[in-house]
C-alpha atoms as a PDB file:
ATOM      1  CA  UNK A   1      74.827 -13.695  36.888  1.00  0.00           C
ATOM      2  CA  UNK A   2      73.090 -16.814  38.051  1.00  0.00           C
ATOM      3  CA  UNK A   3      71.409 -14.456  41.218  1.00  0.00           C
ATOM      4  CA  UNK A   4      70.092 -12.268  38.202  1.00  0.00           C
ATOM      5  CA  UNK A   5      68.999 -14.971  36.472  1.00  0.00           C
ATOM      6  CA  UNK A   6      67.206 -16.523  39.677  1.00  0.00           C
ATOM      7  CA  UNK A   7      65.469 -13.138  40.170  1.00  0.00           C
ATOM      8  CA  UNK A   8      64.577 -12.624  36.780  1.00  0.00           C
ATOM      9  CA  UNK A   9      63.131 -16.393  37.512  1.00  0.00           C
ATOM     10  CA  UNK A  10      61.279 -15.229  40.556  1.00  0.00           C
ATOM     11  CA  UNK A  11      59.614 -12.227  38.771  1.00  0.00           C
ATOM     12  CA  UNK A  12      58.387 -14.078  36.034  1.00  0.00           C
ATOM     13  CA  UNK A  13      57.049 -16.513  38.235  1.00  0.00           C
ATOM     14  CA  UNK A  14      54.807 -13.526  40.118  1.00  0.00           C
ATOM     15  CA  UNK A  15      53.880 -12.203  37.283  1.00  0.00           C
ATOM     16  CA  UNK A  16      52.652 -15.766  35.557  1.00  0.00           C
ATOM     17  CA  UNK A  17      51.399 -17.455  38.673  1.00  0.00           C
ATOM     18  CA  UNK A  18      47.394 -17.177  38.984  1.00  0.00           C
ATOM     19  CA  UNK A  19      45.611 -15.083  41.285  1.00  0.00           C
ATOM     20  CA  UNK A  20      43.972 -16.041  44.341  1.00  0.00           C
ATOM     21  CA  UNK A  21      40.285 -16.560  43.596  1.00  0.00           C
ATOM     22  CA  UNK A  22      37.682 -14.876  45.522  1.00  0.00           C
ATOM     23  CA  UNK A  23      34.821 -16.626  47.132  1.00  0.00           C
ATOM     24  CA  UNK A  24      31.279 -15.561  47.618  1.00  0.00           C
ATOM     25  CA  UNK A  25      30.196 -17.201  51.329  1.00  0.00           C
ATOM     26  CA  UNK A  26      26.082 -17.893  51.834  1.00  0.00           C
ATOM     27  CA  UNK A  27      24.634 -18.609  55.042  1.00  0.00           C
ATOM     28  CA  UNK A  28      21.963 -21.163  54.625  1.00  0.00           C
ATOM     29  CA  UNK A  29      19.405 -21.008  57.142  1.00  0.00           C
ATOM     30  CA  UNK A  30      17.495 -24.030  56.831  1.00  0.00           C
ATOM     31  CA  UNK A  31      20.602 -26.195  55.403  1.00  0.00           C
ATOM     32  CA  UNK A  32      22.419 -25.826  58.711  1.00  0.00           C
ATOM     33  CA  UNK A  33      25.691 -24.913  56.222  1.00  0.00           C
ATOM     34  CA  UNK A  34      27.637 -21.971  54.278  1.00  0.00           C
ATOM     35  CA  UNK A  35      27.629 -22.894  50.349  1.00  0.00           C
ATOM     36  CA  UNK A  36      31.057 -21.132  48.998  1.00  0.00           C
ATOM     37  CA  UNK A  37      30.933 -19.986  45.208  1.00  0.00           C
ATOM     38  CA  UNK A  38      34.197 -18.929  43.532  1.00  0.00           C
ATOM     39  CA  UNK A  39      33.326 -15.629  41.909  1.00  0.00           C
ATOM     40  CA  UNK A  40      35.643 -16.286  39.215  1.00  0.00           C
ATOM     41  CA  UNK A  41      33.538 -18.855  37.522  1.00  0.00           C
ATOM     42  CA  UNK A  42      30.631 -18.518  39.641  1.00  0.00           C
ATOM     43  CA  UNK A  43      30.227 -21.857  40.102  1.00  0.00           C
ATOM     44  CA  UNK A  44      29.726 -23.631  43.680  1.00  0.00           C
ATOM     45  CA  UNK A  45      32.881 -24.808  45.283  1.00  0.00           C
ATOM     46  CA  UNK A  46      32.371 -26.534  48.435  1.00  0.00           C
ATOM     47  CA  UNK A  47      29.485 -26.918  51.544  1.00  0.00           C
ATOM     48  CA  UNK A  48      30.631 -26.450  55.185  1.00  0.00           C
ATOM     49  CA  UNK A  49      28.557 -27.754  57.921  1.00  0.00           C
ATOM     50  CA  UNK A  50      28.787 -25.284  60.276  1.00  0.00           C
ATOM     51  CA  UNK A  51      25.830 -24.985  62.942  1.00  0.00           C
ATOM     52  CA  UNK A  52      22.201 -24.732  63.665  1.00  0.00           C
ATOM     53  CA  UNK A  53      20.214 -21.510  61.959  1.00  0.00           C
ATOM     54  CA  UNK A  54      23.241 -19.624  60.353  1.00  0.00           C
ATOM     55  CA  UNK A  55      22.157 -15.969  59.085  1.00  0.00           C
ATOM     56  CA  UNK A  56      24.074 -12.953  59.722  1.00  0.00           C
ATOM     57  CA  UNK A  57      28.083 -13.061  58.183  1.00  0.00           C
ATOM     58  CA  UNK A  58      30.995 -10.157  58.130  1.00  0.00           C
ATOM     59  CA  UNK A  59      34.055 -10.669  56.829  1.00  0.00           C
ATOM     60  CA  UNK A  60      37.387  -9.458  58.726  1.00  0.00           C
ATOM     61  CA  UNK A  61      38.880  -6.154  57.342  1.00  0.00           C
ATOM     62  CA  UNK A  62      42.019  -8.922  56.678  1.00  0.00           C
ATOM     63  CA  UNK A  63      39.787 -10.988  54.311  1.00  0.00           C
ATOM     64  CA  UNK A  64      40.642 -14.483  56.589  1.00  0.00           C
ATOM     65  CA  UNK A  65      38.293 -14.724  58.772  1.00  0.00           C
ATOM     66  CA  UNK A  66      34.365 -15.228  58.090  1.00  0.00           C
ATOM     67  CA  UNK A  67      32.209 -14.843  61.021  1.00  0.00           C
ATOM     68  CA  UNK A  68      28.753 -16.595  60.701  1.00  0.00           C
ATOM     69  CA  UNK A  69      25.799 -15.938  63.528  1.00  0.00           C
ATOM     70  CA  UNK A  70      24.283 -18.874  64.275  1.00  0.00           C
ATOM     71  CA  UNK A  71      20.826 -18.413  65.860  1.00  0.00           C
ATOM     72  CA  UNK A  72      19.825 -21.258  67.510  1.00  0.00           C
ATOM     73  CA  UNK A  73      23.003 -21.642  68.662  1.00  0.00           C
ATOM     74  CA  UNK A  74      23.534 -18.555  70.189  1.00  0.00           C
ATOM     75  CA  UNK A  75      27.136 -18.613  69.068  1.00  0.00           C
ATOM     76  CA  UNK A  76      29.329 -16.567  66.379  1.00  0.00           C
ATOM     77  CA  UNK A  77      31.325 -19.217  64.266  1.00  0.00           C
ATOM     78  CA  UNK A  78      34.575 -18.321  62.918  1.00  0.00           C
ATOM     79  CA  UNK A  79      35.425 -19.670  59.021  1.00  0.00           C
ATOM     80  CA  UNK A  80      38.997 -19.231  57.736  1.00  0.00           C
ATOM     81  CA  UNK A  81      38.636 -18.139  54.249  1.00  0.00           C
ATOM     82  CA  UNK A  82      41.745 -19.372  52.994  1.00  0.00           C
ATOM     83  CA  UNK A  83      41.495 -23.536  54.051  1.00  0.00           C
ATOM     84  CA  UNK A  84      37.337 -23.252  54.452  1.00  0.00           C
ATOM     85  CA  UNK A  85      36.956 -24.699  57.549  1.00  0.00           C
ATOM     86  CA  UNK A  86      35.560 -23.939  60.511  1.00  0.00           C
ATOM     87  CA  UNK A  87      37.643 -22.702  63.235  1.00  0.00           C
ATOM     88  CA  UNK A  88      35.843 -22.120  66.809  1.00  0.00           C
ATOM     89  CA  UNK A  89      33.318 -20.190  67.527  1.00  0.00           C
ATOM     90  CA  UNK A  90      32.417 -17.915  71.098  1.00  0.00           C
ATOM     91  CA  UNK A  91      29.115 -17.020  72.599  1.00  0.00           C
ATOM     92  CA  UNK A  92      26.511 -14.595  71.143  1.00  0.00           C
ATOM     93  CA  UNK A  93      23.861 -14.193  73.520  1.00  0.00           C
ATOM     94  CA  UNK A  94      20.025 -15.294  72.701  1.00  0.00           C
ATOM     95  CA  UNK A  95      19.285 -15.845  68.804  1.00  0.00           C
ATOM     96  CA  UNK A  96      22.262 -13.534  67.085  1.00  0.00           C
ATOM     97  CA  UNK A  97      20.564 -12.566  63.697  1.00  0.00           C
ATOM     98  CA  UNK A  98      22.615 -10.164  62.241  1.00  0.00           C
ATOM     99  CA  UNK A  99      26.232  -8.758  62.411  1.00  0.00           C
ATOM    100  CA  UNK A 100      28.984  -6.279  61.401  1.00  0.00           C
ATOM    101  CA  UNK A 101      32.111  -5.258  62.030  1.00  0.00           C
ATOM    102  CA  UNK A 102      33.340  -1.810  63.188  1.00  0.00           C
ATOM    103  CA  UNK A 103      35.731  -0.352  59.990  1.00  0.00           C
ATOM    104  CA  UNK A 104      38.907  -1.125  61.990  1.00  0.00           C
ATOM    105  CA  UNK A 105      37.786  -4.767  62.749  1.00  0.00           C
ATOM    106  CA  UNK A 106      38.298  -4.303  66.188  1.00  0.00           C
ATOM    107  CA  UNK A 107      34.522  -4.695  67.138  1.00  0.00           C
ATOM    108  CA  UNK A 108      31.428  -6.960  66.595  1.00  0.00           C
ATOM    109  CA  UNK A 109      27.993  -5.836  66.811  1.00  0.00           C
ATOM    110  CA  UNK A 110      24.919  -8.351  66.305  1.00  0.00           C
ATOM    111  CA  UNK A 111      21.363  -8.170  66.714  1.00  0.00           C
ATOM    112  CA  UNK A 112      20.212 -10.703  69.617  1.00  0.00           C
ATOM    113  CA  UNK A 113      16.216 -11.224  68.226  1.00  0.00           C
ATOM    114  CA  UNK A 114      15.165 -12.629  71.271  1.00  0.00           C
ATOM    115  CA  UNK A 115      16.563 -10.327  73.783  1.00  0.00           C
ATOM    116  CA  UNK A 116      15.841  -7.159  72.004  1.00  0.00           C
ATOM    117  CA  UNK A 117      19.488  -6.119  72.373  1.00  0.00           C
ATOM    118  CA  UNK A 118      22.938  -4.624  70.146  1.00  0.00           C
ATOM    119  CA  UNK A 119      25.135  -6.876  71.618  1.00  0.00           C
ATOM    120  CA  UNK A 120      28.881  -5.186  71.230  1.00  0.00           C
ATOM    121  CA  UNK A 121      32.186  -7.842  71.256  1.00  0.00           C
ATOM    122  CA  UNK A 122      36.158  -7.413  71.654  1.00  0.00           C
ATOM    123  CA  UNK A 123      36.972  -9.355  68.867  1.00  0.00           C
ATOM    124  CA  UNK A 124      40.466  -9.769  69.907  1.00  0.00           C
ATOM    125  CA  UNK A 125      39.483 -10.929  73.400  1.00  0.00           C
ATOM    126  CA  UNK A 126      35.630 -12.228  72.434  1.00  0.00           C
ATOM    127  CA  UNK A 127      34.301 -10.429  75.172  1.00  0.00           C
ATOM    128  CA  UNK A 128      30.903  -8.824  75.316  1.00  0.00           C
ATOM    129  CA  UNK A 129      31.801  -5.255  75.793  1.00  0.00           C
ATOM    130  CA  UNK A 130      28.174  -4.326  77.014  1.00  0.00           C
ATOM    131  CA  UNK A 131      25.357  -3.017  74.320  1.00  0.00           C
ATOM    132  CA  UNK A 132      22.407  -0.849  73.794  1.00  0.00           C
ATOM    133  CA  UNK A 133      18.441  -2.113  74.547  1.00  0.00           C
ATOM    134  CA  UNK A 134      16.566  -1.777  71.776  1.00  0.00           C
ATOM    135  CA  UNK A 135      12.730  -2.687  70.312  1.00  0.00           C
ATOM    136  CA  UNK A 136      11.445  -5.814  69.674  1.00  0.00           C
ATOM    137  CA  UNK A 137      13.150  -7.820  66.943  1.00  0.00           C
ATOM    138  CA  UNK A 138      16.050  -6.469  66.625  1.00  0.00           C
ATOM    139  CA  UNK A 139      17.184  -7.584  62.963  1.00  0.00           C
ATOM    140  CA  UNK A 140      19.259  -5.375  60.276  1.00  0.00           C
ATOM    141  CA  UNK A 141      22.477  -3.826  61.138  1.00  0.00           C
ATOM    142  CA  UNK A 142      24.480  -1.246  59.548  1.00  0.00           C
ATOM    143  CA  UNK A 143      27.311   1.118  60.217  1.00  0.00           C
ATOM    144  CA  UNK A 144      28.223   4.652  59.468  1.00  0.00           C
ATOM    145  CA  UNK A 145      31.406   5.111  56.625  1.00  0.00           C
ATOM    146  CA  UNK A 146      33.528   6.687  59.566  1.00  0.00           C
ATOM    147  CA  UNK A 147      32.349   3.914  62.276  1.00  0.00           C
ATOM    148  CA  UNK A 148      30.869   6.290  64.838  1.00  0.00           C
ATOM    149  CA  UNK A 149      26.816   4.891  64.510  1.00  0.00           C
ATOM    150  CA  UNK A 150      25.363   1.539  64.489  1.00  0.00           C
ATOM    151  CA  UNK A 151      21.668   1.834  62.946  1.00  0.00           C
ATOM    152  CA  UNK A 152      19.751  -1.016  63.718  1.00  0.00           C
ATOM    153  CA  UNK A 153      16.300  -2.076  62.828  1.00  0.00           C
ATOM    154  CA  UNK A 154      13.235  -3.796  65.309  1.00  0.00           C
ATOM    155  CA  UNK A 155      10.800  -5.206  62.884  1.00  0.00           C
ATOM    156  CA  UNK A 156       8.007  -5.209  66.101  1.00  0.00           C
ATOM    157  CA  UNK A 157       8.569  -1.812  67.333  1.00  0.00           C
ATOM    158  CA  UNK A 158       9.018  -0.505  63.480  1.00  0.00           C
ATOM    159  CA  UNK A 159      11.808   1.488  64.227  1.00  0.00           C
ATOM    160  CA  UNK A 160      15.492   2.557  63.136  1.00  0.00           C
ATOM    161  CA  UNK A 161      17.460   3.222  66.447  1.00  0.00           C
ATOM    162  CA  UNK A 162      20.464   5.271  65.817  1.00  0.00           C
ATOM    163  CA  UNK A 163      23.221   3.855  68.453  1.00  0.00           C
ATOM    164  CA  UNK A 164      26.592   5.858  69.302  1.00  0.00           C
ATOM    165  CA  UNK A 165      29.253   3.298  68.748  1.00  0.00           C
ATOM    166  CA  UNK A 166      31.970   4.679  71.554  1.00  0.00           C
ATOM    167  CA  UNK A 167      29.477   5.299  74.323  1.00  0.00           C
ATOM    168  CA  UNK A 168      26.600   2.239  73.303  1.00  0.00           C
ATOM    169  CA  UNK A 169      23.814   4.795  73.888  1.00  0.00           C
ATOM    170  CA  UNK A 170      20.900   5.326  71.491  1.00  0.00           C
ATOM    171  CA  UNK A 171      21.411   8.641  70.492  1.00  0.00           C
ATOM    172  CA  UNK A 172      17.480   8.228  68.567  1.00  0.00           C
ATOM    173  CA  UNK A 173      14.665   6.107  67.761  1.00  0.00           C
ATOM    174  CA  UNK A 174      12.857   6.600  64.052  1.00  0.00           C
ATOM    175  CA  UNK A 175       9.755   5.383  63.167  1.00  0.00           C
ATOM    176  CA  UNK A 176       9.493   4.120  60.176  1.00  0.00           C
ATOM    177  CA  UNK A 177       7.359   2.043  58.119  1.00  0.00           C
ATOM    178  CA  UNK A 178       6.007  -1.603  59.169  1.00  0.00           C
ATOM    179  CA  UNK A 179       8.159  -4.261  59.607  1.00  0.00           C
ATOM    180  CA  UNK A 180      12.266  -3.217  58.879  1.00  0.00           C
ATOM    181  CA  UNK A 181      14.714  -5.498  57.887  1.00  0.00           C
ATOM    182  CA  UNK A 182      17.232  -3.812  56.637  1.00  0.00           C
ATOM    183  CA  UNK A 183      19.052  -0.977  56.770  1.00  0.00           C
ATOM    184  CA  UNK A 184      22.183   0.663  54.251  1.00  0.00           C
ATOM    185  CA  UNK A 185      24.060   4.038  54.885  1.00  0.00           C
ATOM    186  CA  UNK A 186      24.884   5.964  50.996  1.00  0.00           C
ATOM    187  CA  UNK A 187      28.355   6.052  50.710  1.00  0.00           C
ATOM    188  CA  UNK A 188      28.502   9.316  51.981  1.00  0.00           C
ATOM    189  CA  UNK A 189      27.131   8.442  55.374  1.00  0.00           C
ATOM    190  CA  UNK A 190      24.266  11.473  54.846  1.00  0.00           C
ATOM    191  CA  UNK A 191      21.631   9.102  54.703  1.00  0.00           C
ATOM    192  CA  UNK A 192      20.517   5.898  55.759  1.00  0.00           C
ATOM    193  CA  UNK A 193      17.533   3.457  53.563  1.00  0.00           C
ATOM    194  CA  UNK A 194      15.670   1.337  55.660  1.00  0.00           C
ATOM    195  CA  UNK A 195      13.527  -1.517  53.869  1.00  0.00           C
ATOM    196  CA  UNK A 196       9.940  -2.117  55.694  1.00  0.00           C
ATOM    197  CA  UNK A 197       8.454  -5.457  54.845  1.00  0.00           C
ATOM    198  CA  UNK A 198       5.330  -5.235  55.637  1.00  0.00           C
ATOM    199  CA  UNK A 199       5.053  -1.357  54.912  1.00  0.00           C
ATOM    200  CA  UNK A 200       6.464  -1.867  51.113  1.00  0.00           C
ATOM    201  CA  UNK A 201       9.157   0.844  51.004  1.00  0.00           C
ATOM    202  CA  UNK A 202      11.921   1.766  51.521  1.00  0.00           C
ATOM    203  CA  UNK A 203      12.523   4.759  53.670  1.00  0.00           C
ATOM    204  CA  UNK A 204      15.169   7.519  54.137  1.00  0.00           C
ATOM    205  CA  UNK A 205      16.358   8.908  56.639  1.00  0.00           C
ATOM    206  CA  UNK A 206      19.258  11.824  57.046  1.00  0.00           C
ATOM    207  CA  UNK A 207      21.801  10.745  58.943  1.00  0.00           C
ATOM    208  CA  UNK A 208      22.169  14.307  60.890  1.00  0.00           C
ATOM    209  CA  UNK A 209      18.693  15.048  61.357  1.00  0.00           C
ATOM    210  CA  UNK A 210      17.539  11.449  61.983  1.00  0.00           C
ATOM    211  CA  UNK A 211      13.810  12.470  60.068  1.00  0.00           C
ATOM    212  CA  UNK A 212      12.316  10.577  57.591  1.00  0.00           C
ATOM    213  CA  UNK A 213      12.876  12.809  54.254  1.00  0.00           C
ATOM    214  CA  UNK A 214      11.780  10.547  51.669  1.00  0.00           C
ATOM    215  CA  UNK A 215      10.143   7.169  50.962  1.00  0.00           C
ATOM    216  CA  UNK A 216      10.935   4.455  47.862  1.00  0.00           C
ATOM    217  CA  UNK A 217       7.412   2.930  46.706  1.00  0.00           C
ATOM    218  CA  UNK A 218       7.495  -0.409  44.461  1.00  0.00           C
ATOM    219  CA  UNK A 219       4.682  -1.306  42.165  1.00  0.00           C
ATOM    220  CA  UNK A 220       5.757  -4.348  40.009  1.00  0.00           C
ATOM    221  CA  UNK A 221       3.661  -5.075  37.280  1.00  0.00           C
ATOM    222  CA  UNK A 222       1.172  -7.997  37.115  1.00  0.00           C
ATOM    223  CA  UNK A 223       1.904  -8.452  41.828  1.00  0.00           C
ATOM    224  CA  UNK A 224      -0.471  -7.551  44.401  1.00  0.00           C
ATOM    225  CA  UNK A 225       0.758  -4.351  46.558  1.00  0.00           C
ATOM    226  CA  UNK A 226       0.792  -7.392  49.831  1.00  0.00           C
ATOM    227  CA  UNK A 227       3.518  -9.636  47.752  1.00  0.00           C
ATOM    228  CA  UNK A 228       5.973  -7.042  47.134  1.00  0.00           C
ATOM    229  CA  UNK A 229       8.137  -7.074  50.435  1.00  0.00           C
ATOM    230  CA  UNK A 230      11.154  -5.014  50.835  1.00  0.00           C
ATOM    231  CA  UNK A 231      14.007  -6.669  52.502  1.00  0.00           C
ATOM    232  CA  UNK A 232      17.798  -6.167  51.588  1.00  0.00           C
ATOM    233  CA  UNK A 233      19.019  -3.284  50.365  1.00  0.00           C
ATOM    234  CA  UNK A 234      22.737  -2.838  48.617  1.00  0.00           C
ATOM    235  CA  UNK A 235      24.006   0.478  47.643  1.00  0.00           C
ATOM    236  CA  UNK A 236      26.537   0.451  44.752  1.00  0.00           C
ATOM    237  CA  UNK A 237      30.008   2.189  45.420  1.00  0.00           C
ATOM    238  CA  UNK A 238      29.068   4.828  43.366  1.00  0.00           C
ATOM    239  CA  UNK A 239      26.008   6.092  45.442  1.00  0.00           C
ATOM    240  CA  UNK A 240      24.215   6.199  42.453  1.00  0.00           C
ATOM    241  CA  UNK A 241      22.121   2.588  42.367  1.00  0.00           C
ATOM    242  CA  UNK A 242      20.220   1.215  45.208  1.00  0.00           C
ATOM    243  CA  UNK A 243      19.241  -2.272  44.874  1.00  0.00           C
ATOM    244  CA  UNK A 244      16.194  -3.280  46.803  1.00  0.00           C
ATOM    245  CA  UNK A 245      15.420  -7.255  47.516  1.00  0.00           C
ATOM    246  CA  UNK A 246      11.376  -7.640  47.333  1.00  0.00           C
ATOM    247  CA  UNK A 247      10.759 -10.979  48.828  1.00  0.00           C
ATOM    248  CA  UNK A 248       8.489 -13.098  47.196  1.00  0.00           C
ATOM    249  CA  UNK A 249       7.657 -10.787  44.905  1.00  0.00           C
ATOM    250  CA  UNK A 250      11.274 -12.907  43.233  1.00  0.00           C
ATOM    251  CA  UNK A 251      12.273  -9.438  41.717  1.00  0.00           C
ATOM    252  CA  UNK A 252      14.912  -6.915  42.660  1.00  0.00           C
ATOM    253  CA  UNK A 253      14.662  -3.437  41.869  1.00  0.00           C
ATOM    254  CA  UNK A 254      16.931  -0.971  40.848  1.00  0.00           C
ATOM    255  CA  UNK A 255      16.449   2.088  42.122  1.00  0.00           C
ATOM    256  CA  UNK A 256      17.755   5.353  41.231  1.00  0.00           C
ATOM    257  CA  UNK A 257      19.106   7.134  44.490  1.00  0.00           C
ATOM    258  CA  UNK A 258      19.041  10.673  43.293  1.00  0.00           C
ATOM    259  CA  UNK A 259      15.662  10.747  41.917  1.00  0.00           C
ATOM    260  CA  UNK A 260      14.102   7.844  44.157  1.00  0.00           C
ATOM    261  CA  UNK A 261      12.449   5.924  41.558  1.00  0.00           C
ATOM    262  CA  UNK A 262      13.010   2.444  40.611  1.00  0.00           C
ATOM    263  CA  UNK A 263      13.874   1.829  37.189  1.00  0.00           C
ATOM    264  CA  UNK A 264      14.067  -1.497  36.589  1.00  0.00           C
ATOM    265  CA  UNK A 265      12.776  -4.607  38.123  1.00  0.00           C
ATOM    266  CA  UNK A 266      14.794  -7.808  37.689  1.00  0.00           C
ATOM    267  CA  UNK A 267      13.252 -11.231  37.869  1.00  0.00           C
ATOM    268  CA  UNK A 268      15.505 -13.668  39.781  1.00  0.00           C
ATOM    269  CA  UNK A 269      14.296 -16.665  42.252  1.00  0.00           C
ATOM    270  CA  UNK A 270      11.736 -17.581  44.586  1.00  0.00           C
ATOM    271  CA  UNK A 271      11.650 -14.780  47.784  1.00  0.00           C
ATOM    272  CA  UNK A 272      14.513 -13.208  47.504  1.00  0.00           C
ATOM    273  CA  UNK A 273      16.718 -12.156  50.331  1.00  0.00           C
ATOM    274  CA  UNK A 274      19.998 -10.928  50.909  1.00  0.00           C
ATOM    275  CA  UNK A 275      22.527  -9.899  48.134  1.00  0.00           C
ATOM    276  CA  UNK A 276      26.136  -8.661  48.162  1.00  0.00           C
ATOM    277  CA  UNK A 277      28.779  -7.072  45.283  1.00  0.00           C
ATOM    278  CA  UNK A 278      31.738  -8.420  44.485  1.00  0.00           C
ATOM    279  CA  UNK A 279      35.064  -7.234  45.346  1.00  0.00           C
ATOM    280  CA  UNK A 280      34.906  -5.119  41.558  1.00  0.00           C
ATOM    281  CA  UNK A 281      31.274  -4.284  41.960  1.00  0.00           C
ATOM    282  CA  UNK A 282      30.849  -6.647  38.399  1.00  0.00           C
ATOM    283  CA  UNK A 283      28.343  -8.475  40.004  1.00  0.00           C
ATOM    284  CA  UNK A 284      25.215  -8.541  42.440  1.00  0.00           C
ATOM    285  CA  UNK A 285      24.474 -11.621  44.130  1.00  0.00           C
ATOM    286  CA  UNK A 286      21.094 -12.679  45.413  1.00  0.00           C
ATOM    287  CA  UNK A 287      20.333 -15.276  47.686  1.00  0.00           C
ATOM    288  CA  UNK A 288      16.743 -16.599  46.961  1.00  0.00           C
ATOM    289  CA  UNK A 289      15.567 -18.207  49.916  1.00  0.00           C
ATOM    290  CA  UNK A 290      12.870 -20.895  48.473  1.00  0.00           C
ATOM    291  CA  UNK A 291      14.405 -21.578  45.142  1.00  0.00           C
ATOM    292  CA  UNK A 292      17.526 -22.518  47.136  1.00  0.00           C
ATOM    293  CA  UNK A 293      19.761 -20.499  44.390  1.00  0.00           C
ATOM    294  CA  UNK A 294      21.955 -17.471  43.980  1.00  0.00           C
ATOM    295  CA  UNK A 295      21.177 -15.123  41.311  1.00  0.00           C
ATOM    296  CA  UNK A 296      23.861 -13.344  39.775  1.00  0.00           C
ATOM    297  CA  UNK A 297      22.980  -9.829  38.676  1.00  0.00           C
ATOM    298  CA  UNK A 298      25.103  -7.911  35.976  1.00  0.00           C
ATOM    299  CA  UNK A 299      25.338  -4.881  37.317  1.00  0.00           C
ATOM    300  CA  UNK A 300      26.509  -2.384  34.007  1.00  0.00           C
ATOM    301  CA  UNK A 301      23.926  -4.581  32.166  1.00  0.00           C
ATOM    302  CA  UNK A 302      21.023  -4.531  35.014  1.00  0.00           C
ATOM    303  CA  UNK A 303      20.598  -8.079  33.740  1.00  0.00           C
ATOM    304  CA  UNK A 304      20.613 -11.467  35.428  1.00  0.00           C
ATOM    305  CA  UNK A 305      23.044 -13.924  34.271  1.00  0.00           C
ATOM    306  CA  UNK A 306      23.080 -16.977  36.552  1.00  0.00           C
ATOM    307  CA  UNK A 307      21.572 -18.969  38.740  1.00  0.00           C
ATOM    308  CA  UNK A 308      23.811 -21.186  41.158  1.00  0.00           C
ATOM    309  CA  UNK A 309      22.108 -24.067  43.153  1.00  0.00           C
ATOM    310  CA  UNK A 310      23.293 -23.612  46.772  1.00  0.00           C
ATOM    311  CA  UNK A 311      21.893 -25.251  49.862  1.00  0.00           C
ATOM    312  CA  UNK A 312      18.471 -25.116  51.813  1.00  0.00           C
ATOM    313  CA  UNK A 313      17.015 -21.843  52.289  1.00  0.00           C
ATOM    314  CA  UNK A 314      19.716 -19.186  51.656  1.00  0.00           C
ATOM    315  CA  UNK A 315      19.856 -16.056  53.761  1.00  0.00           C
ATOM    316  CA  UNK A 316      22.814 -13.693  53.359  1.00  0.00           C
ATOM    317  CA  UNK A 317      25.839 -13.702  51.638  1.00  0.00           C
ATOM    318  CA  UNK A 318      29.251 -12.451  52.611  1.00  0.00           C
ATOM    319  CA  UNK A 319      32.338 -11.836  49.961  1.00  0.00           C
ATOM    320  CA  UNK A 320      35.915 -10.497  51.103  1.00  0.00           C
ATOM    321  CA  UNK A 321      37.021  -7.667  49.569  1.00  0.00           C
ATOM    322  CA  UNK A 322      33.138  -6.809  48.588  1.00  0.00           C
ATOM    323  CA  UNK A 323      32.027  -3.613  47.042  1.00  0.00           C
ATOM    324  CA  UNK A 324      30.138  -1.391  50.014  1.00  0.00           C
ATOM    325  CA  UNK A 325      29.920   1.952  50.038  1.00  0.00           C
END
């Protein structure tokens, strides 16, 4: 009786004890430091110094490790996400901007701006395992729902460079429109949506073919065609929402992927950057880089909720156990 008792104890006290919370990471590039945000309340939760010009984040498939590019560094810090502190970090090459992982974890690709290079790494070992030369500026990253291509932008050369991920070889180089920053495969992995900065759009690309079969034009009411500046791009799970970040144009569209069109422009702060779901796709959040805030975006509601005051110049933002495609 008194083990029954004790277990009956035990599975009361799973069933009462509280979750752990999840926590929204943003790189800020100015600040030298990662502002954390528990999603939960969505209120900011603690600043980690953490080196000089972070951008780029991924999150391991485990959820405990954050891994932070810092560009003038030229190192890849490693966060645990459990205690929030920083826990080493391993060489990058020149100016990492952006990075992702492989789906198994196993490997690390970042974009090194300076050297015009996809720089792969061993994670387990932290070696570089070689790479793939690309245009110049290498800057958004993405890869391909079964992990066999890395697409990454060059906001010089205005291209999309499809790179096998076994063999490190460009398999092609797309020309899109000026200026890239970004790129996002559907959840399908048939096409990829590249934002161009400069160019305005957003363009897409099939992921067999590698042509160009359709571009996403923006005209916000009341902004000059030059202000509105494509720049991150998040796809819901769903495949059915794009959501386009336009730069100082402080608005970020919603665009519907079947049809193309944007249907609703939400106002949120000053140049807006990077954004990321979290882990039950409730919520979009925005990093607006001059503002120094997060917006956070219902997503059912297409409606902005919150601002959060995070530190100077906020890039990207990282969540484990985010929504992606």
């Amino acid at each position: 009786m008194p083990f029954q008792v004790s277990r009956a104890a035990f599975a009361l006290a799973l069933m009462t004890a509280p979750a752990l919370a999840t926590d929204a990471f943003v790189s800020n590039e100015k600040g030298n430091t990662i502002s954390v945000i528990d999603v939960e309340s969505l209120l900011l939760k603690k600043t980690i110094a953490v080196g000089q010009r972070p951008r780029g984040m991924a999150v391991s498939p485990d959820q405990k490790t954050l891994y932070v590019a810092l560009g003038d560094d030229d190192k890849i810090a490693t966060i645990d996400t459990g205690s929030l502190t920083v826990t080493g970090d391993f060489d990058a090459g020149r100016d990492p901007e952006r990075i992702e992982l492989s789906p198994d974890g196993k490997t690390l690709y970042a974009t090194n701006e300076d050297s015009n290079f996809l720089t792969f790494f061993n994670l387990e070992t932290r070696e570089r395992l070689g790479g793939a030369r690309l245009g110049v500026e290498p800057e958004g990253l993405a890869v391909s729902p079964d992990g066999k291509i890395v697409v990454a932008t060059t906001e010089t050369t205005s291209m999309a460079h499809f790179v096998d991920a076994d063999r490190r070889k460009i398999l092609a180089n797309v020309l899109v429109d000026a200026r890239p920053r970004m790129a996002a495969f559907t959840p399908d992995g048939k096409e990829v949506w590249v934002t161009a900065e400069i160019g305005g759009t957003v363009c897409i690309i099939d992921a067999e073919t590698r042509k160009i079969v359709d571009r996403v034009k923006f005209e916000v009411p009341g902004l000059r065609a030059e202000n509105v500046q494509p720049v991150g791009v998040n796809i819901s799970r769903d495949g059915k929402l794009a959501f386009v970040s336009l730069g100082p144009a402080n608005r970020v569209a919603v665009v519907d992927v079947k049809t193309r069109q944007p249907i609703k422009y939400l106002l949120v702060g000053q140049r807006v950057w990077h954004a990321a779901f979290t882990p039950d796709g409730k919520y979009l959040l925005a990093a607006n880089g001059l503002s120094n805030d997060v917006s956070v975006i219902d997503v059912a509601a297409l409606k902005v909720v919150k601002s959060i005051q995070v530190g100077e110049s906020p890039w990207e933002l990282a969540i484990p156990g985010q929504a992606k495609p």
